[in-house]
N, C-alpha and C. Protein backbone atom coordinates (compact mmCIF):
# COMPACT_ATOMS: atom_id res chain seq x y z
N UNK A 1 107.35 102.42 111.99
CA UNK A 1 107.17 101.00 112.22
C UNK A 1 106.02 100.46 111.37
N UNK A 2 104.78 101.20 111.70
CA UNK A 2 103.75 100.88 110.33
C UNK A 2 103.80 100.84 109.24
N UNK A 3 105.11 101.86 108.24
CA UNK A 3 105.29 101.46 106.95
C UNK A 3 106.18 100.70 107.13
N UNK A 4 106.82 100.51 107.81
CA UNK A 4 108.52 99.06 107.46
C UNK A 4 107.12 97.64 107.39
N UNK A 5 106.25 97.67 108.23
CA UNK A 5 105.31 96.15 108.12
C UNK A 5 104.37 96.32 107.28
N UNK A 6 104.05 97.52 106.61
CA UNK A 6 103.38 97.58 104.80
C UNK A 6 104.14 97.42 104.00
N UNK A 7 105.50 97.32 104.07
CA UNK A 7 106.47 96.97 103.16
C UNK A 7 106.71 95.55 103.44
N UNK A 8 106.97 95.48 104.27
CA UNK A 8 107.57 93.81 104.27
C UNK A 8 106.38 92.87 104.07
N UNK A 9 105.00 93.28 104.79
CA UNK A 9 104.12 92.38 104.08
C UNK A 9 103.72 92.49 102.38
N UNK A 10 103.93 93.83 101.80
CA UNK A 10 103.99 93.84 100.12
C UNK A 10 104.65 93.31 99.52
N UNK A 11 106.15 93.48 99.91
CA UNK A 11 107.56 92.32 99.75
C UNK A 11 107.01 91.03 99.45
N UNK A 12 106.91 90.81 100.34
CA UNK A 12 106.16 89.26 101.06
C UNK A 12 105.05 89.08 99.70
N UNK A 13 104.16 89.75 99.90
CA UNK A 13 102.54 88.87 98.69
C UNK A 13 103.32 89.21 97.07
N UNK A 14 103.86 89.82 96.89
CA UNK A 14 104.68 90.21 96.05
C UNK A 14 105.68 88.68 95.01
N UNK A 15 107.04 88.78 96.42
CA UNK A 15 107.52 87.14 95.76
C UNK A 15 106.97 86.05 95.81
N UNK A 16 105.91 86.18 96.34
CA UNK A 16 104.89 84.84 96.76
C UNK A 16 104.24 84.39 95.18
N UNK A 17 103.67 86.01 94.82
CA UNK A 17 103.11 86.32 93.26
C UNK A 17 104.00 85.33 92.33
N UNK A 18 105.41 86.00 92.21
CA UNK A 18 106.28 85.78 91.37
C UNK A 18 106.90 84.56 91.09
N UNK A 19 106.53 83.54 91.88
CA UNK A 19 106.70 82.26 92.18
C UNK A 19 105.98 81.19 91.07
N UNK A 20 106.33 81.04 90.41
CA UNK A 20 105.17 80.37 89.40
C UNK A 20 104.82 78.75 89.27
N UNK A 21 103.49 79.09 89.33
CA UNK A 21 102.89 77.93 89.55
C UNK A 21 102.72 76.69 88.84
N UNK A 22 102.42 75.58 88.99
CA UNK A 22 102.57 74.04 87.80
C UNK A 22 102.27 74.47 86.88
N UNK A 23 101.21 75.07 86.61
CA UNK A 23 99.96 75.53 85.17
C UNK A 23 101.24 76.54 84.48
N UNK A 24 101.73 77.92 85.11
CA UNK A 24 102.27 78.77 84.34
C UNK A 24 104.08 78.36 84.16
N UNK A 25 104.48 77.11 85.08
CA UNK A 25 105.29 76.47 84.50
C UNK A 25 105.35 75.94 82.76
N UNK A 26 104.34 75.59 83.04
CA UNK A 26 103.90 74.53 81.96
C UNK A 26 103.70 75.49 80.64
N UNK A 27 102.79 76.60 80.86
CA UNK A 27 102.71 77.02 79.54
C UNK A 27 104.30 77.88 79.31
N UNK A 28 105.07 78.34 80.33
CA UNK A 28 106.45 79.24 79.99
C UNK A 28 107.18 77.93 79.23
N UNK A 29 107.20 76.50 79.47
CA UNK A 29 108.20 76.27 79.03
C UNK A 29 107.78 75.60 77.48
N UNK A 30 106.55 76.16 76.70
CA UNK A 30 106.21 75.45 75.90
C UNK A 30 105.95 76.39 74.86
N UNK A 31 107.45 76.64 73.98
CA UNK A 31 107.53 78.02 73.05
C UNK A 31 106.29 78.15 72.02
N UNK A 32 105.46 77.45 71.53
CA UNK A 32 104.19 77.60 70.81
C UNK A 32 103.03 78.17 71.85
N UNK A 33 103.23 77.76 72.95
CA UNK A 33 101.89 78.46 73.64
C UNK A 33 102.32 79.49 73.82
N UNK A 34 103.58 79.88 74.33
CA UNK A 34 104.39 81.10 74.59
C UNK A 34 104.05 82.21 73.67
N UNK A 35 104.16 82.04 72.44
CA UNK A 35 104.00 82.80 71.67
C UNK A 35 102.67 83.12 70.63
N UNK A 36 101.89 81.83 71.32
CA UNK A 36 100.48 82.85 71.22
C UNK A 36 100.20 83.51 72.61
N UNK A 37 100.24 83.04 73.58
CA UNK A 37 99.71 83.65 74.55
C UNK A 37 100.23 85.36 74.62
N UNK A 38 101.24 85.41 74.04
CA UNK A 38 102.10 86.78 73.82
C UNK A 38 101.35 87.78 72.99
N UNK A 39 100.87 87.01 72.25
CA UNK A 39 100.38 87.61 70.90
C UNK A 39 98.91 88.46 71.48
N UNK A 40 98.10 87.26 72.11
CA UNK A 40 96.76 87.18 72.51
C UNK A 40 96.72 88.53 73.66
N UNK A 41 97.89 88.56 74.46
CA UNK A 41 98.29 89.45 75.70
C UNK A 41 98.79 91.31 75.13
N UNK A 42 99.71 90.56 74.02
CA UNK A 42 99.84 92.09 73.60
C UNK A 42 98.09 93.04 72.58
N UNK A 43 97.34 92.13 72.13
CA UNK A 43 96.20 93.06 71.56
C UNK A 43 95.53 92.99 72.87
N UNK A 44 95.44 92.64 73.92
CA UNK A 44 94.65 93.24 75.22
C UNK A 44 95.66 94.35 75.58
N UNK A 45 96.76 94.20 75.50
CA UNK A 45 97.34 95.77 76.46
C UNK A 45 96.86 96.85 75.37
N UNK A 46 96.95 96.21 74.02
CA UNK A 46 96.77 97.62 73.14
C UNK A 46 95.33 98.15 73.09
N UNK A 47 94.25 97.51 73.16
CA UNK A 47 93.13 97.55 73.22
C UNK A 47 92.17 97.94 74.33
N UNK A 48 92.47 97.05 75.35
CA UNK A 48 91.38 97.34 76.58
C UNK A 48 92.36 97.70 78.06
N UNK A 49 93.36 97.10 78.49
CA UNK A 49 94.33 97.46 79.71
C UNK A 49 95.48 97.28 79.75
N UNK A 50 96.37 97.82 80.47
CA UNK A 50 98.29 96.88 80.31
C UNK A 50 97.91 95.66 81.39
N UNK A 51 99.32 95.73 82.15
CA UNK A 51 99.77 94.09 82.56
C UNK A 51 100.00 94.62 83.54
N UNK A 52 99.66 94.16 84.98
CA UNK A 52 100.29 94.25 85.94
C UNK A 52 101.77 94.44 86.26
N UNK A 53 102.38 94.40 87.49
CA UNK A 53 103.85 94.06 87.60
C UNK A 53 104.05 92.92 86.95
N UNK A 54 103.30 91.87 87.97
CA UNK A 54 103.33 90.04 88.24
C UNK A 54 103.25 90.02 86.36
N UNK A 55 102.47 90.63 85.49
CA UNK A 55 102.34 89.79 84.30
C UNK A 55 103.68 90.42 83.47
N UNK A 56 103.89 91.90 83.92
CA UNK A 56 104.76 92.19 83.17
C UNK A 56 106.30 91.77 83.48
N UNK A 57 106.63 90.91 84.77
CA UNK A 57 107.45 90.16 85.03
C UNK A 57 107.29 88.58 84.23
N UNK A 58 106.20 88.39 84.05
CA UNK A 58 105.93 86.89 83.64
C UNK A 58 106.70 87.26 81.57
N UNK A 59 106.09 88.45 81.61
CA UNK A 59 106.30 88.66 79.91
C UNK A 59 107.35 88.99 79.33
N UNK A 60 108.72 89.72 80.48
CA UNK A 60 109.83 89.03 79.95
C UNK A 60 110.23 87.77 80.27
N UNK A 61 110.00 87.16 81.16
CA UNK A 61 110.83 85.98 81.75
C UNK A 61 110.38 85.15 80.30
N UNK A 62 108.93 84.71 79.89
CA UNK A 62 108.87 84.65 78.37
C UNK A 62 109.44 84.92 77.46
N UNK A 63 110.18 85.93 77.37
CA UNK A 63 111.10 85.91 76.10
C UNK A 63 112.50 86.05 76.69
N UNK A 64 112.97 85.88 77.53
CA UNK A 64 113.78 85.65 78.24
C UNK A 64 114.29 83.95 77.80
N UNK A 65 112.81 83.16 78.25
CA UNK A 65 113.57 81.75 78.37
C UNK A 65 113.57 81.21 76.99
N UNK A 66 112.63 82.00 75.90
CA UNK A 66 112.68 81.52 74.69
C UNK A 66 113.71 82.26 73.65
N UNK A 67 114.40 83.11 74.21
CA UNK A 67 115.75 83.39 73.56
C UNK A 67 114.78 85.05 72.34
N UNK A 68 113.85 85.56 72.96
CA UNK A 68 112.98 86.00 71.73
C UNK A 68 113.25 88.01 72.44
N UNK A 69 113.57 88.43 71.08
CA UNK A 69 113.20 89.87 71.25
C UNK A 69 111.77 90.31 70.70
N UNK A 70 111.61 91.53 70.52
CA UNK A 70 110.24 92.16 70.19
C UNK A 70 110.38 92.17 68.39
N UNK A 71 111.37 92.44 68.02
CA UNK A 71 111.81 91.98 66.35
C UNK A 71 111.32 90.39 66.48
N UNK A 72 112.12 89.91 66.81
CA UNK A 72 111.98 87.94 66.73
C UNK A 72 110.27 87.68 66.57
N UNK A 73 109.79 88.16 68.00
CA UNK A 73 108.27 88.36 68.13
C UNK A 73 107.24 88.90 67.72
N UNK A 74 107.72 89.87 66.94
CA UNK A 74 106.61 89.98 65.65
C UNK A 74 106.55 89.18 64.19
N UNK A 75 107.84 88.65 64.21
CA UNK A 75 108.00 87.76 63.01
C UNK A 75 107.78 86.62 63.19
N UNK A 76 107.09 86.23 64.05
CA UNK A 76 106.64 84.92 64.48
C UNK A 76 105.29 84.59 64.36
N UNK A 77 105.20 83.33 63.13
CA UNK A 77 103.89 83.40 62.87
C UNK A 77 103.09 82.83 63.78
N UNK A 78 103.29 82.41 65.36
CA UNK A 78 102.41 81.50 66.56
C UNK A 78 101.85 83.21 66.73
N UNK A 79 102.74 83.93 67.44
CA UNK A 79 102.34 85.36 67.87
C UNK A 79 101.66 86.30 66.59
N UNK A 80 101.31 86.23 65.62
CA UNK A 80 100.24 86.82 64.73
C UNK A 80 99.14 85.84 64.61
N UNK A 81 99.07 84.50 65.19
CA UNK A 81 97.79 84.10 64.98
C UNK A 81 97.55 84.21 66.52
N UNK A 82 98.22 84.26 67.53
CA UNK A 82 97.70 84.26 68.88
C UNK A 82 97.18 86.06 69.11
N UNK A 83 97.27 86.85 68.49
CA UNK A 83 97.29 88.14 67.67
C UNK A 83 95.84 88.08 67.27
N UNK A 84 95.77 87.29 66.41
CA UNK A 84 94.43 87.72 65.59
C UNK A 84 93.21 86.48 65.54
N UNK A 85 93.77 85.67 67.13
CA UNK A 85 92.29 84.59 67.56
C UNK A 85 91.97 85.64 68.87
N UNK A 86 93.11 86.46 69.46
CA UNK A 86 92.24 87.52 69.87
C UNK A 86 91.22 88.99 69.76
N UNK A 87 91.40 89.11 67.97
CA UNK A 87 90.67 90.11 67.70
C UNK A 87 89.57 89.47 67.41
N UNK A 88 89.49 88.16 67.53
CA UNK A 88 87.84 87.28 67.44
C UNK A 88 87.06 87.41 68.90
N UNK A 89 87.51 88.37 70.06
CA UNK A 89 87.18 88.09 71.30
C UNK A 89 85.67 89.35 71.14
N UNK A 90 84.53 89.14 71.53
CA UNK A 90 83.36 90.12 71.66
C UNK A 90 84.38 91.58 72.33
N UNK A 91 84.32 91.10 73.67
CA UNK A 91 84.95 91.99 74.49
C UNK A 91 86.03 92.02 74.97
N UNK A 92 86.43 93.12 75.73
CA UNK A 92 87.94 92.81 76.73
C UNK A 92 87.41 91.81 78.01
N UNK A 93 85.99 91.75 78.45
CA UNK A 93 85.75 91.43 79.70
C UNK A 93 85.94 89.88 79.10
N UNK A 94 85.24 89.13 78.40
CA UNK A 94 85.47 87.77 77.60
C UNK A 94 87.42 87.66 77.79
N UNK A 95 87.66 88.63 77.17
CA UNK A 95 89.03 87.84 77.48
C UNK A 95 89.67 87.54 78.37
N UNK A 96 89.46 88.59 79.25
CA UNK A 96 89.97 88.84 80.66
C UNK A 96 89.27 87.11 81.65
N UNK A 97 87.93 86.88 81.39
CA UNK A 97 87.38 85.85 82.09
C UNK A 97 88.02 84.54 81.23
N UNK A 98 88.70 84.68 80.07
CA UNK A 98 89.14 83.00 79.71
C UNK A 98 90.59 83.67 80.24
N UNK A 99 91.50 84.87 80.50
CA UNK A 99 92.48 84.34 81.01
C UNK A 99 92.68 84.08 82.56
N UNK A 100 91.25 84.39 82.98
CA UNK A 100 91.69 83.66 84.55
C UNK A 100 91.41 82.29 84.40
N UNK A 101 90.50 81.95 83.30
CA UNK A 101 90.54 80.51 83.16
C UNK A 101 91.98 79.98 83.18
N UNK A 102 92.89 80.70 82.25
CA UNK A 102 93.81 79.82 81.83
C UNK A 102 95.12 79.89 83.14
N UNK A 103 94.80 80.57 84.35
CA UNK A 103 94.97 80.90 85.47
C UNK A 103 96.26 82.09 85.37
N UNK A 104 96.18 82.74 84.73
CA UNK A 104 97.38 84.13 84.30
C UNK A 104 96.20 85.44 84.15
N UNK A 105 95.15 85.54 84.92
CA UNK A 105 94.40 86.33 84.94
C UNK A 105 94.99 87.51 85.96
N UNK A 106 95.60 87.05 86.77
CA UNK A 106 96.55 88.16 87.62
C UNK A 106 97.19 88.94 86.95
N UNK A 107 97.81 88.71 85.66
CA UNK A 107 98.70 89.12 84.87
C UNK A 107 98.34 90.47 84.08
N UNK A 108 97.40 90.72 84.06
CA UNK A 108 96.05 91.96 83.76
C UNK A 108 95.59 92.58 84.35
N UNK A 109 95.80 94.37 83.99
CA UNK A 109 94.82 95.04 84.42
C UNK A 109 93.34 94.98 83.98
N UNK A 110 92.50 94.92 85.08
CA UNK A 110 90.98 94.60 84.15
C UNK A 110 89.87 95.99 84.73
């Protein structure tokens, strides 16, 4: 009975997560931010941490709604400069604190 109500409350905070909010509306449906923010997201997984579930659900639904594979997405010149305004970052912790700014800070392991 105690794990069926650790499950259903994980269930539960889980699709609650996955639910996306005005802000990450806004940047999914706007293929130039899309594809820096992609860019900016993939030199943090390679560099300092990966992506959560929640972000690594957010990062296909991203190329999902923009019609984009991982070919498409490297040949895309938004995602090599969103790419390489993040190798201008001091640290991983700097980045990690402007992407909770940009409120997709969940989206990261930190």
């Amino acid at each position: 009975m105690k794990k069926l109500l650790i499950v259903l409350i994980l269930f539960s905070s889980l699709s609650h997560a996955l639910i996306p909010n005005e802000k990450i509306a806004k940047f999914l449906n706007n293929r130039d931010v899309v594809l820096q923010m992609l860019g900016a997201i993939d030199f943090y997984t390679e560099r300092c941490n990966g992506l959560t579930e929640v972000g690594s659900h957010y990062y296909s639904l991203a190329l999902d709604t923009h019609g984009l594979t991982q070919e498409t997405l490297y040949k895309a010149s938004l995602y090599r400069t969103g790419y390489k305004l993040a190798i201008l970052y001091p640290s991983c912790q700097k980045m990690a604190t402007d992407f909770d700014n940009f409120g997709i800070g969940h989206f990261i392991k930190k």
